[in-house]
PDB file of N, CA and C in Angstrom:
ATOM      1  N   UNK A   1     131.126  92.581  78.122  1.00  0.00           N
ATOM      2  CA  UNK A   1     130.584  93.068  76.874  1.00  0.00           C
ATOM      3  C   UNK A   1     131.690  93.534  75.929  1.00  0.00           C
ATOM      4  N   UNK A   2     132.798  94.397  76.305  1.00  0.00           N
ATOM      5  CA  UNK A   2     133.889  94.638  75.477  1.00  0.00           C
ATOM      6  C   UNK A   2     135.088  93.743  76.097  1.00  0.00           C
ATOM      7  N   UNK A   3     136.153  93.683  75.050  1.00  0.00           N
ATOM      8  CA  UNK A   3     137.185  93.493  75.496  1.00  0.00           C
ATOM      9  C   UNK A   3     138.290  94.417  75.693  1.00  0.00           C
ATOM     10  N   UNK A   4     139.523  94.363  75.871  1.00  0.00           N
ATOM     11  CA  UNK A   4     139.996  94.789  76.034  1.00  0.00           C
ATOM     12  C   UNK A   4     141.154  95.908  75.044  1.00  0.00           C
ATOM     13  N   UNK A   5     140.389  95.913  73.728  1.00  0.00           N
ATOM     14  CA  UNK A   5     140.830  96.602  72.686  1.00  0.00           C
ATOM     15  C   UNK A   5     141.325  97.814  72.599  1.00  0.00           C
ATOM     16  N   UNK A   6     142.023  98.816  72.237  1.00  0.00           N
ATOM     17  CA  UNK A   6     142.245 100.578  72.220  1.00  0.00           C
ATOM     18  C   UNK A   6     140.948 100.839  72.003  1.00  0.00           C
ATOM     19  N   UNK A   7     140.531  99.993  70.722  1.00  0.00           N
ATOM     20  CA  UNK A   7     139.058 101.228  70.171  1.00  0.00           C
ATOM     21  C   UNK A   7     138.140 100.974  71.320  1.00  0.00           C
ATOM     22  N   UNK A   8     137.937  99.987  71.849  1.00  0.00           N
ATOM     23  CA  UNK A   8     136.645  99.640  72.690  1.00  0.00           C
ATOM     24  C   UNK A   8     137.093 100.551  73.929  1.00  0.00           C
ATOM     25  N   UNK A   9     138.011 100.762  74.195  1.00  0.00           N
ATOM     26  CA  UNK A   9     138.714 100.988  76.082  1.00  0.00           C
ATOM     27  C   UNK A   9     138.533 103.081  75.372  1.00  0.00           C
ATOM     28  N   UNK A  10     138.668 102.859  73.686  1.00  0.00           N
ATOM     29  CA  UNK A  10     138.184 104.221  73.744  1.00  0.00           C
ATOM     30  C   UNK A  10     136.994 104.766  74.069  1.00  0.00           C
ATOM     31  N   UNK A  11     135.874 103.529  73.021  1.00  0.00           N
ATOM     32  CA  UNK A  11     135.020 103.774  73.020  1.00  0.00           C
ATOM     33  C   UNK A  11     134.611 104.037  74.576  1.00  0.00           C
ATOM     34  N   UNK A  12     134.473 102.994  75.505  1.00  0.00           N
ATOM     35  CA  UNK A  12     134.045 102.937  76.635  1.00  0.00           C
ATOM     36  C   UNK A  12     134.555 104.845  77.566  1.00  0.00           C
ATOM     37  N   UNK A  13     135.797 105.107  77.338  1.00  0.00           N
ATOM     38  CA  UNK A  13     136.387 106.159  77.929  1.00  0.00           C
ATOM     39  C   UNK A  13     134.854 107.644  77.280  1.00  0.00           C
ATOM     40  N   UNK A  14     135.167 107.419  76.664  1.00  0.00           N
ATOM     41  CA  UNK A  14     133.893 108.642  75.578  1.00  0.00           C
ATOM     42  C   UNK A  14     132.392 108.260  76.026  1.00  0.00           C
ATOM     43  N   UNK A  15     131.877 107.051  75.811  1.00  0.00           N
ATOM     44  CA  UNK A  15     130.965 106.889  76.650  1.00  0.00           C
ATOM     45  C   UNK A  15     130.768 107.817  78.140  1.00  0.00           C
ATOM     46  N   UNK A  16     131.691 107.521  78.846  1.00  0.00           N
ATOM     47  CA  UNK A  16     131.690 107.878  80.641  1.00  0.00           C
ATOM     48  C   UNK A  16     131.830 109.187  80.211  1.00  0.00           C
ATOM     49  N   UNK A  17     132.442 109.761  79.589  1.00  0.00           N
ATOM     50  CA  UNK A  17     132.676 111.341  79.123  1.00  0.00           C
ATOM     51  C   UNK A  17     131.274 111.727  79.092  1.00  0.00           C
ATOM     52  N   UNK A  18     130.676 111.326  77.856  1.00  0.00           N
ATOM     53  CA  UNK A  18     129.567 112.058  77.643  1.00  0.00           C
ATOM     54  C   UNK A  18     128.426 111.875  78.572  1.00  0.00           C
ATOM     55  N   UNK A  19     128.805 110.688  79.427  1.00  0.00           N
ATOM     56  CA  UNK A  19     127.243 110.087  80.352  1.00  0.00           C
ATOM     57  C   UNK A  19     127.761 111.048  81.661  1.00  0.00           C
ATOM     58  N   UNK A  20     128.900 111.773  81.898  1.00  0.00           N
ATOM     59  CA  UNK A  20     129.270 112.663  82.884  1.00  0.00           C
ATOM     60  C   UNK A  20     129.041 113.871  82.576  1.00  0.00           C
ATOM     61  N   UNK A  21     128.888 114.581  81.437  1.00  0.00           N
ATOM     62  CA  UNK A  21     128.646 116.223  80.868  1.00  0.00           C
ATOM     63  C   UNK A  21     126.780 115.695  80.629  1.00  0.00           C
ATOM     64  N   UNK A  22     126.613 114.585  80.072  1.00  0.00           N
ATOM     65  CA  UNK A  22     124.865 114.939  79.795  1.00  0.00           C
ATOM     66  C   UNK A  22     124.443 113.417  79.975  1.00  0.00           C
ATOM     67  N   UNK A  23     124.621 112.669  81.469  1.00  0.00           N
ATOM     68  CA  UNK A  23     123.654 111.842  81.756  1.00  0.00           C
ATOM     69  C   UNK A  23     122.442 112.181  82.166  1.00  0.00           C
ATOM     70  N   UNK A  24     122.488 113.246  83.287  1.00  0.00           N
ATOM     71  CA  UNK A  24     121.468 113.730  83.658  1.00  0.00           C
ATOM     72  C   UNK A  24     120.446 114.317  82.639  1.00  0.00           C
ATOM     73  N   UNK A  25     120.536 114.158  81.433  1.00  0.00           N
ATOM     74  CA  UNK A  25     119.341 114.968  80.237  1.00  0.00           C
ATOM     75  C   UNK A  25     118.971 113.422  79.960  1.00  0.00           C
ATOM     76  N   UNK A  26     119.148 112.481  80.185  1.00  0.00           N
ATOM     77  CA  UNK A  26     118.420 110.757  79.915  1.00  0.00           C
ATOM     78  C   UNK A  26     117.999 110.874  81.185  1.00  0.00           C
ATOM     79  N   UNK A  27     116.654 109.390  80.246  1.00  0.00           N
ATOM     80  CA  UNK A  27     115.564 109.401  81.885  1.00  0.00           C
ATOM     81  C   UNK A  27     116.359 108.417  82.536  1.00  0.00           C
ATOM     82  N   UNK A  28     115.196 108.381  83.583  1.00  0.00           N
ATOM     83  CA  UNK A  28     115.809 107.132  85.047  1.00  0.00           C
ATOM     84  C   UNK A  28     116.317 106.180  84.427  1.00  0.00           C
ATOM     85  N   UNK A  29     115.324 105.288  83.170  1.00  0.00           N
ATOM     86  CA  UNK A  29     115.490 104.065  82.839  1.00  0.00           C
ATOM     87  C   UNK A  29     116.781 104.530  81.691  1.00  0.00           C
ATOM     88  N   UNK A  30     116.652 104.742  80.860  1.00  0.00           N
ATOM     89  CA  UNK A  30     117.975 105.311  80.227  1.00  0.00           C
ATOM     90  C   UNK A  30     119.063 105.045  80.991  1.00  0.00           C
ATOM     91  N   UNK A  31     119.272 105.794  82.142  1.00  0.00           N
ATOM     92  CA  UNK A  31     120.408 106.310  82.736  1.00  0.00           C
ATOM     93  C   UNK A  31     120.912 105.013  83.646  1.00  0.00           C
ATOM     94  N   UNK A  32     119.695 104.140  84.150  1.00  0.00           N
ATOM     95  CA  UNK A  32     120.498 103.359  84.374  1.00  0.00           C
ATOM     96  C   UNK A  32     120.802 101.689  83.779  1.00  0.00           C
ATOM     97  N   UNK A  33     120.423 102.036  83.011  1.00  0.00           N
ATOM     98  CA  UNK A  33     120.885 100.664  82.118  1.00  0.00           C
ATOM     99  C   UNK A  33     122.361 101.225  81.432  1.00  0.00           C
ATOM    100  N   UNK A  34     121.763 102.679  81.004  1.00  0.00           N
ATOM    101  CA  UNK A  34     123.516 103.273  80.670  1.00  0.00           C
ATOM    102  C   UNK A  34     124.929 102.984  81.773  1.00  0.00           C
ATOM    103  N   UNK A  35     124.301 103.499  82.935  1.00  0.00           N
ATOM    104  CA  UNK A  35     125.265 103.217  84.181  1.00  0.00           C
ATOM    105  C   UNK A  35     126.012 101.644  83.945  1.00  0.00           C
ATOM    106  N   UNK A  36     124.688 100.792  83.874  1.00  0.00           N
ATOM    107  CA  UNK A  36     125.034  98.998  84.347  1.00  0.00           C
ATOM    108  C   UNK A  36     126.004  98.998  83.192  1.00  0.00           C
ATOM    109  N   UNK A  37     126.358  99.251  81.774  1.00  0.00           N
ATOM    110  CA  UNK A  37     126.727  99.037  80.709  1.00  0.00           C
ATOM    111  C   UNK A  37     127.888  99.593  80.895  1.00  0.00           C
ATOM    112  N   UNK A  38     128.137 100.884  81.033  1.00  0.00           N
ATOM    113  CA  UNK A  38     129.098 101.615  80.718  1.00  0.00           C
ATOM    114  C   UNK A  38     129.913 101.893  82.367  1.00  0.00           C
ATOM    115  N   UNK A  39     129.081 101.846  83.224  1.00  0.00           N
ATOM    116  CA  UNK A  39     130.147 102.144  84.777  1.00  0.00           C
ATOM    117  C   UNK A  39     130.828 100.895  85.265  1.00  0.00           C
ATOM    118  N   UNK A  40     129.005  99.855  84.937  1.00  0.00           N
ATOM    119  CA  UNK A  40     129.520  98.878  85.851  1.00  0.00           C
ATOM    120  C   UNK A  40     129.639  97.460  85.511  1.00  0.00           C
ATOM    121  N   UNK A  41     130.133  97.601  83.903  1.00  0.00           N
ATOM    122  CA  UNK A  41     130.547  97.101  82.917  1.00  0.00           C
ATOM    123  C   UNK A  41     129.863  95.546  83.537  1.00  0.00           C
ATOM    124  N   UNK A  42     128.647  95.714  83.132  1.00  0.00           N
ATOM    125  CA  UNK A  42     127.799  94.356  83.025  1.00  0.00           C
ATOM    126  C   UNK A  42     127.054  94.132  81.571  1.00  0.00           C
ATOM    127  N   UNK A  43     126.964  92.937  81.464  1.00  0.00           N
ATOM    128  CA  UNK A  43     126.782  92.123  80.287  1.00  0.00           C
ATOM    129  C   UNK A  43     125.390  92.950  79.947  1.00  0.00           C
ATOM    130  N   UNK A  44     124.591  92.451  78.303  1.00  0.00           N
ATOM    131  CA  UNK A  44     123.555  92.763  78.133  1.00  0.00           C
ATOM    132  C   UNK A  44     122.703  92.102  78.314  1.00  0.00           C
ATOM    133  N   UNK A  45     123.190  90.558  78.536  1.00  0.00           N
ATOM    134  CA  UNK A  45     122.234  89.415  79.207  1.00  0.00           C
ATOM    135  C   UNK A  45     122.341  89.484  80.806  1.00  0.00           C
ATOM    136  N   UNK A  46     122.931  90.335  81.592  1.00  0.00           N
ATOM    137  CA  UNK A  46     122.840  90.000  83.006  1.00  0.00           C
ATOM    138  C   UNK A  46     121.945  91.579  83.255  1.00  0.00           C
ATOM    139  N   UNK A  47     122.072  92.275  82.338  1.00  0.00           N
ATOM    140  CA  UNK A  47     120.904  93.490  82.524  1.00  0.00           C
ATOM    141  C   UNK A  47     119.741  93.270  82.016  1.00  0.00           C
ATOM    142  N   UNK A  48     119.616  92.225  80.841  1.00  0.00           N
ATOM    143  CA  UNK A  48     118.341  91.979  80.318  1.00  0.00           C
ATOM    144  C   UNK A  48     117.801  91.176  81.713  1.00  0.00           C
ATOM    145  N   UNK A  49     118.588  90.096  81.923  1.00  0.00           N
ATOM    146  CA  UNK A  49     118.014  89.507  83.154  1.00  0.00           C
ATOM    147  C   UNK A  49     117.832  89.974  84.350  1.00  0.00           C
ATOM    148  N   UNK A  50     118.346  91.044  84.732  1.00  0.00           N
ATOM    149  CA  UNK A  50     118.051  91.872  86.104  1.00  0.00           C
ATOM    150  C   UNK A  50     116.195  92.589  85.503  1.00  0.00           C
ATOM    151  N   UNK A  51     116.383  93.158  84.700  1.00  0.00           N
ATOM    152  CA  UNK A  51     115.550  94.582  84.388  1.00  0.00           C
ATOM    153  C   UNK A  51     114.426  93.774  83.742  1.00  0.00           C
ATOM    154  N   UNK A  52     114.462  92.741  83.237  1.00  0.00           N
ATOM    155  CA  UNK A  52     113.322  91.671  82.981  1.00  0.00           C
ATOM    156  C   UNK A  52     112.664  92.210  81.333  1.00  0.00           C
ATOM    157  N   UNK A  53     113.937  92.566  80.843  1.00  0.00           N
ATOM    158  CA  UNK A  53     113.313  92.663  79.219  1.00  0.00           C
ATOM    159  C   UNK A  53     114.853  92.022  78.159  1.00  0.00           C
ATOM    160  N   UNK A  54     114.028  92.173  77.321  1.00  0.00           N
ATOM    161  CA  UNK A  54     114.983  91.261  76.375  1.00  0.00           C
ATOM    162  C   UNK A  54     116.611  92.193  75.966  1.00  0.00           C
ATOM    163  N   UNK A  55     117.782  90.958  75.409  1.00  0.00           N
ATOM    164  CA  UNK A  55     118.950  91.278  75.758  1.00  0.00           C
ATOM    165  C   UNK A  55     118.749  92.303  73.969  1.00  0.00           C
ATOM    166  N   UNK A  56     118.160  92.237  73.117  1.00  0.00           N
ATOM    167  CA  UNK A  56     118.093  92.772  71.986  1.00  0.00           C
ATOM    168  C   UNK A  56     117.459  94.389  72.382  1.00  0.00           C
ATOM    169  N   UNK A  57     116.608  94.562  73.599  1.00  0.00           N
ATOM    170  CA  UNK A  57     116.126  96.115  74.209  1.00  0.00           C
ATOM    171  C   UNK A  57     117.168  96.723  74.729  1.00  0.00           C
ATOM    172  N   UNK A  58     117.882  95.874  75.709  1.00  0.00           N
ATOM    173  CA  UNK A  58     118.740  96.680  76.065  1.00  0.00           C
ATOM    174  C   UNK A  58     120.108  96.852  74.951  1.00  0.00           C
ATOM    175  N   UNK A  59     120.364  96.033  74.228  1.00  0.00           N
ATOM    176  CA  UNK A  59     121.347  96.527  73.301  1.00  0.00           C
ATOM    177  C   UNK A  59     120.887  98.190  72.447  1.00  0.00           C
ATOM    178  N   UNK A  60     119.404  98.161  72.039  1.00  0.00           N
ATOM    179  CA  UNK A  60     119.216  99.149  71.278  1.00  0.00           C
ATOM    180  C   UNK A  60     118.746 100.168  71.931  1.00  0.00           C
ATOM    181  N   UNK A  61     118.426 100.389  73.538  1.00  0.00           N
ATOM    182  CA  UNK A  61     118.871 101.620  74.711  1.00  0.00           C
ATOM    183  C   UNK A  61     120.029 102.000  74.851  1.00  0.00           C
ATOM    184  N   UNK A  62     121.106 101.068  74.656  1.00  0.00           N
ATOM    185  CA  UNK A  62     122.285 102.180  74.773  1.00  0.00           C
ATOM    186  C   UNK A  62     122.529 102.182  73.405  1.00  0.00           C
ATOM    187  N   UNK A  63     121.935 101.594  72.548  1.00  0.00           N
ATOM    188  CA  UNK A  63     122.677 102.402  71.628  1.00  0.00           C
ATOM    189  C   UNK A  63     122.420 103.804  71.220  1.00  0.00           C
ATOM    190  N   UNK A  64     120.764 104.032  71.166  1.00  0.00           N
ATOM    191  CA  UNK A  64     120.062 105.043  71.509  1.00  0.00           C
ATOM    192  C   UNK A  64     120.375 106.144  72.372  1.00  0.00           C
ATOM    193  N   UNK A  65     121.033 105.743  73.218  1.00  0.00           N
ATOM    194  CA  UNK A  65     121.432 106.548  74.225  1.00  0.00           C
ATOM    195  C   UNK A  65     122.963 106.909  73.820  1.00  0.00           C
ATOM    196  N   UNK A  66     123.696 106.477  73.493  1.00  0.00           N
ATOM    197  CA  UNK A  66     124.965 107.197  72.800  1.00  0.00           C
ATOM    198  C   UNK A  66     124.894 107.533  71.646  1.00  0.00           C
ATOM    199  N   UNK A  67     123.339 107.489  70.580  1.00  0.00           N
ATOM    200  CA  UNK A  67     123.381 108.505  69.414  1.00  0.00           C
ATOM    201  C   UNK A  67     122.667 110.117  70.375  1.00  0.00           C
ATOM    202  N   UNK A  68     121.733 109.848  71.153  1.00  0.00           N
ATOM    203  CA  UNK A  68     121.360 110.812  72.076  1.00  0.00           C
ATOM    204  C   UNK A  68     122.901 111.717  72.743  1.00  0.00           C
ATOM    205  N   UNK A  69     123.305 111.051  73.401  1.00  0.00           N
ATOM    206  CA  UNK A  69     124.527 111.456  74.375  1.00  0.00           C
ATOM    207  C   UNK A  69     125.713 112.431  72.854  1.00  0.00           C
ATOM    208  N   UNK A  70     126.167 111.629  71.963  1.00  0.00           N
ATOM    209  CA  UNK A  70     126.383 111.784  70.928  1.00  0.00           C
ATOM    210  C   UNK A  70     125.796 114.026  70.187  1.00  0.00           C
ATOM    211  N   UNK A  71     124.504 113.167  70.278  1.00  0.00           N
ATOM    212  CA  UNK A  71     123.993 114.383  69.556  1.00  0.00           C
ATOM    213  C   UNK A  71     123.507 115.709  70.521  1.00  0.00           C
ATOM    214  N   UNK A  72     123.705 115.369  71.940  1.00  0.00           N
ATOM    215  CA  UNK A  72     123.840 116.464  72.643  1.00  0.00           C
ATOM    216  C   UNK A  72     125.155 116.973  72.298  1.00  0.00           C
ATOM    217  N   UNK A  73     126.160 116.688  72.409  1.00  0.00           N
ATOM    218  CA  UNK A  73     127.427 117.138  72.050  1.00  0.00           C
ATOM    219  C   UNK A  73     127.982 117.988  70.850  1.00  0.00           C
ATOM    220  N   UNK A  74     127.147 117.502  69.541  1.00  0.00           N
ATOM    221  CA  UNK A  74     127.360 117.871  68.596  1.00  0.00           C
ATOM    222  C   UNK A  74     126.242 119.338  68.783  1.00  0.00           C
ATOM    223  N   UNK A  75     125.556 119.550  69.515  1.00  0.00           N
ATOM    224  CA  UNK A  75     124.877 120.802  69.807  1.00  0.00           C
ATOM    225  C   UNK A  75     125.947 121.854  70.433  1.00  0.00           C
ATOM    226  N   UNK A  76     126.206 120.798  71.523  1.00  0.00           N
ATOM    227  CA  UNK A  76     126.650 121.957  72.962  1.00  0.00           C
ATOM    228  C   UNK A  76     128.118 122.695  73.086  1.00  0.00           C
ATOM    229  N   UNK A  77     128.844 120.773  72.257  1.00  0.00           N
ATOM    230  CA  UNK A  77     130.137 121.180  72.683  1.00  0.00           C
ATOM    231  C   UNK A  77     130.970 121.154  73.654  1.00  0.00           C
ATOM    232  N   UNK A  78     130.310 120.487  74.775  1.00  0.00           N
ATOM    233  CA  UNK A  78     130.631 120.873  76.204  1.00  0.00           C
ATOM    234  C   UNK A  78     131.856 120.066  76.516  1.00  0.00           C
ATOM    235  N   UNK A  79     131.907 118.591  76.123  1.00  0.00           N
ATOM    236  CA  UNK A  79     133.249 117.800  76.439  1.00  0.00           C
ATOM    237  C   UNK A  79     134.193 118.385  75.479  1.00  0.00           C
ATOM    238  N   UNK A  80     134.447 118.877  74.310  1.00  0.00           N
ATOM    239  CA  UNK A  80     135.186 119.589  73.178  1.00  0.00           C
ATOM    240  C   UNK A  80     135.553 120.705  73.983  1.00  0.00           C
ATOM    241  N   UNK A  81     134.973 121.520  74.547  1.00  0.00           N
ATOM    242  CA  UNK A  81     135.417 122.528  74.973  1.00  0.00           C
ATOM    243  C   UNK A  81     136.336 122.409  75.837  1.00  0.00           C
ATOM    244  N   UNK A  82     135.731 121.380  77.300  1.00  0.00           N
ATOM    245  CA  UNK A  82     136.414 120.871  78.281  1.00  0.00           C
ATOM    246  C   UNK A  82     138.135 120.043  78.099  1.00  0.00           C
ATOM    247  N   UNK A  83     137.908 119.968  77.061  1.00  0.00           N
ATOM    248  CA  UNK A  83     139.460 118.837  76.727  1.00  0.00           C
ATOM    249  C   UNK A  83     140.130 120.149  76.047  1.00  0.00           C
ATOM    250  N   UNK A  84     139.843 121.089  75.239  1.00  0.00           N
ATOM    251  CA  UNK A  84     140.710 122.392  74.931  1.00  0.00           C
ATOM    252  C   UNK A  84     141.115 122.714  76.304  1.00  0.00           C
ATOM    253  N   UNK A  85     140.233 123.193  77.235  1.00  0.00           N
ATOM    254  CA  UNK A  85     140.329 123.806  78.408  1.00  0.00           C
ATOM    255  C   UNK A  85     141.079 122.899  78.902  1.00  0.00           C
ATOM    256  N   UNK A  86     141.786 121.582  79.374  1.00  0.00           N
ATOM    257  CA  UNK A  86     142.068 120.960  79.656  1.00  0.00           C
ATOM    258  C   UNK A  86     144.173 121.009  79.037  1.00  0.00           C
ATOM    259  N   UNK A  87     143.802 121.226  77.952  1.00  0.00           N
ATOM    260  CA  UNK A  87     144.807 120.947  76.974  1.00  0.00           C
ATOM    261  C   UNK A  87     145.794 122.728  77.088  1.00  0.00           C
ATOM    262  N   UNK A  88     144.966 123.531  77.316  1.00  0.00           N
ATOM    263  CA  UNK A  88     145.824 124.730  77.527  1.00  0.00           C
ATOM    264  C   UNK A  88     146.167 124.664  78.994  1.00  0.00           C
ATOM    265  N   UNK A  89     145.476 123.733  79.471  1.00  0.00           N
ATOM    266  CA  UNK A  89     146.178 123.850  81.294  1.00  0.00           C
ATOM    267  C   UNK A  89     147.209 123.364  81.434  1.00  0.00           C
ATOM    268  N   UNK A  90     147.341 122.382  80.369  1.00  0.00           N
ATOM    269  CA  UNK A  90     148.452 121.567  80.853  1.00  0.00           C
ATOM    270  C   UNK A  90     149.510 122.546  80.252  1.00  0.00           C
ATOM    271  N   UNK A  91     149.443 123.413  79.028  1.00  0.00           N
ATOM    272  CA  UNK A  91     150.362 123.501  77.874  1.00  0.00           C
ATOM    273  C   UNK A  91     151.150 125.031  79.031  1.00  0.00           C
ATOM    274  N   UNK A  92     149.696 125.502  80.066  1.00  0.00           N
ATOM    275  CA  UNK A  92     150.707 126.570  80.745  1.00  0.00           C
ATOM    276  C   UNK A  92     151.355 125.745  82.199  1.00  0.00           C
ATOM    277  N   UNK A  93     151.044 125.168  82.565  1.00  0.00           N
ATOM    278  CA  UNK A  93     151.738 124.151  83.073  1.00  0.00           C
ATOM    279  C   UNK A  93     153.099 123.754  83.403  1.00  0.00           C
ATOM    280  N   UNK A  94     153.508 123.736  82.283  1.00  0.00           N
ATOM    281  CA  UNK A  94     154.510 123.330  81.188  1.00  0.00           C
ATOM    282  C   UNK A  94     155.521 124.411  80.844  1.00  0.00           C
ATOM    283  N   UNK A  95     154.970 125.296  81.388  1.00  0.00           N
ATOM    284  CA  UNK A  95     155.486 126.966  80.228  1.00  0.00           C
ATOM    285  C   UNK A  95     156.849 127.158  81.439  1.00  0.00           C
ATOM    286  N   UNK A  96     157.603 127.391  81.191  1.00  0.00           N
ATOM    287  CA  UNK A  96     158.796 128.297  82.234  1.00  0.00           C
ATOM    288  C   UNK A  96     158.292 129.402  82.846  1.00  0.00           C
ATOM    289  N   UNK A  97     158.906 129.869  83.359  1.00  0.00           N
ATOM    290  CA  UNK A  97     158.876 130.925  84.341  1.00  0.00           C
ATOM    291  C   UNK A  97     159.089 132.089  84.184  1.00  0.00           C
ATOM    292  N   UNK A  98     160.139 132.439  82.977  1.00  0.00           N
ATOM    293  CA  UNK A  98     160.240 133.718  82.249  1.00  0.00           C
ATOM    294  C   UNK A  98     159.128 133.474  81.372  1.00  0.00           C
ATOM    295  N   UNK A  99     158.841 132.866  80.954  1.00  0.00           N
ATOM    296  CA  UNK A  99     157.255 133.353  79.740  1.00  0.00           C
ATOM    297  C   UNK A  99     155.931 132.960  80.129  1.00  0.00           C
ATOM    298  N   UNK A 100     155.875 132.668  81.507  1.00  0.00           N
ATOM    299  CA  UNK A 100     154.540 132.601  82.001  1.00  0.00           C
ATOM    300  C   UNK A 100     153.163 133.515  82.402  1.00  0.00           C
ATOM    301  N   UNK A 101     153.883 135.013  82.538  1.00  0.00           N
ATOM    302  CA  UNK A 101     152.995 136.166  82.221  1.00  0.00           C
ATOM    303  C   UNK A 101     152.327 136.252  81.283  1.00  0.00           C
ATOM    304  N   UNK A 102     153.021 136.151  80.029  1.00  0.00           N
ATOM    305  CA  UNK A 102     153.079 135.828  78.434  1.00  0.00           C
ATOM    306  C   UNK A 102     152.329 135.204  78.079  1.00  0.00           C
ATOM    307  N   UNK A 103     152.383 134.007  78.681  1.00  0.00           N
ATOM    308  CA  UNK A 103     151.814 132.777  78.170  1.00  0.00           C
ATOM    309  C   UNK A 103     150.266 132.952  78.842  1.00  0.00           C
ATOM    310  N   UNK A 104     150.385 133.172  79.877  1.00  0.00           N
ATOM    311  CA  UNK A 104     148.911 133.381  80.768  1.00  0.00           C
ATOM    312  C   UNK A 104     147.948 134.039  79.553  1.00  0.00           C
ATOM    313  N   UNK A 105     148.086 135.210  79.720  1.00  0.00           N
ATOM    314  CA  UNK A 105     147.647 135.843  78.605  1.00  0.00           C
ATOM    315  C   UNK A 105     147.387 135.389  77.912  1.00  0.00           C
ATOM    316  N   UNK A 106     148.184 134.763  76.795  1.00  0.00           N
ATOM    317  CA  UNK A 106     147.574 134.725  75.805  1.00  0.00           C
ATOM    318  C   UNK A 106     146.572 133.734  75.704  1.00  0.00           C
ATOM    319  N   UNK A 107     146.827 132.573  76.652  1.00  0.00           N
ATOM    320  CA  UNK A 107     146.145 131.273  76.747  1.00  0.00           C
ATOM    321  C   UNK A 107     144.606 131.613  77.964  1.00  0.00           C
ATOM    322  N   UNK A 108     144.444 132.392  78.594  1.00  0.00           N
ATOM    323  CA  UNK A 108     143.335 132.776  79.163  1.00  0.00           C
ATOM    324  C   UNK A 108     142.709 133.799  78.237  1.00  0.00           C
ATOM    325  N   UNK A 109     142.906 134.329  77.071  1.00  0.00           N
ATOM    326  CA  UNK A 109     142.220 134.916  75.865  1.00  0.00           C
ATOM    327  C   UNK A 109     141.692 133.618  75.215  1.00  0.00           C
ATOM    328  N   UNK A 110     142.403 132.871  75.102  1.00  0.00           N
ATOM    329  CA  UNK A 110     141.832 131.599  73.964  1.00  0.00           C
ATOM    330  C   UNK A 110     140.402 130.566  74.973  1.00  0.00           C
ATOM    331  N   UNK A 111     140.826 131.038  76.058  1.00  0.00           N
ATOM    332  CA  UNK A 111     139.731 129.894  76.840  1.00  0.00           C
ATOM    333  C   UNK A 111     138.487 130.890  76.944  1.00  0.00           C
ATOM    334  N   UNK A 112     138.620 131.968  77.010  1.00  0.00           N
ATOM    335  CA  UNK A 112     137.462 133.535  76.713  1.00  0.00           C
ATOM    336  C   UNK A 112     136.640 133.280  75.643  1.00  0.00           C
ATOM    337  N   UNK A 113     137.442 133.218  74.570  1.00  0.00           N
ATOM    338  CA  UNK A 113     137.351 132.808  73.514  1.00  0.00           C
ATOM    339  C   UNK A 113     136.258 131.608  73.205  1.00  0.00           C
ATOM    340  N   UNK A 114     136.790 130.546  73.443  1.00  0.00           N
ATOM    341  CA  UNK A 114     136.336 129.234  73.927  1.00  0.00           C
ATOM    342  C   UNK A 114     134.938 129.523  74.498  1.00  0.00           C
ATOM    343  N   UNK A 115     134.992 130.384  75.786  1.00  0.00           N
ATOM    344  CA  UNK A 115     133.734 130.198  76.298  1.00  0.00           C
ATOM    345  C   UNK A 115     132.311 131.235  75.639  1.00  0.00           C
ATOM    346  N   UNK A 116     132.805 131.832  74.771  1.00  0.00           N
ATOM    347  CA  UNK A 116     131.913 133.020  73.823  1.00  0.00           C
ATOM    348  C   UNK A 116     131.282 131.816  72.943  1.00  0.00           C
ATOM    349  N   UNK A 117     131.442 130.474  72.624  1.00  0.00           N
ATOM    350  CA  UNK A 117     131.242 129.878  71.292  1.00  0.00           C
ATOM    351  C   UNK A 117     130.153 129.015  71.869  1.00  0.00           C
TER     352      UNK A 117
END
């Protein structure tokens, strides 16, 4: 279904993101035509033909399902948060050894922070 493009290998990466923080809020059928598409990178004609409905339904279920997946996010926040949280781990990580008290601090205030919002 995709090739092998940045935007698509993005797109696809953000997909699995959001179908991992809020697959479980899509139903059965949702979730797994999302799966066949996005995990187990099968065509929309070899899912139309498994699931026995047309390749134009299942194109407009996932799409449906990543304005859904999409607009949970823009509520919750939850992968946004997770990639900050992610992004100060690495940044103390990283920090030396004389300013890592320092750094703790200040960077476990910002993830506090983070989690108040």
């Amino acid at each position: 279904m995709y090739d092998s493009t940045g935007d698509d290998m993005e797109k696809i990466a953000r997909q699995g993101i959001l179908y991992d923080f809020y697959g479980a809020l899509l139903t059965e059928h949702q979730r797994q035509i999302y799966e066949d598409i996005v995990l187990y990178d099968l065509s929309l004609s070899e899912i139309a033909q498994e699931r026995g409905i047309s390749r134009q339904g299942v194109h407009d279920l996932v799409k449906r399902c990543d304005r859904i997946l999409e607009g949970y996010e823009e509520k919750l926040h939850l992968v946004e948060k997770f990639e900050e949280i992610q992004s100060l781990t690495r940044e103390l990580a990283e920090t030396g050894r004389a300013d890592l008290i320092q750094r703790i601090e200040k960077i476990s205030g910002e993830i506090i922070e983070l989690e108040t919002h």
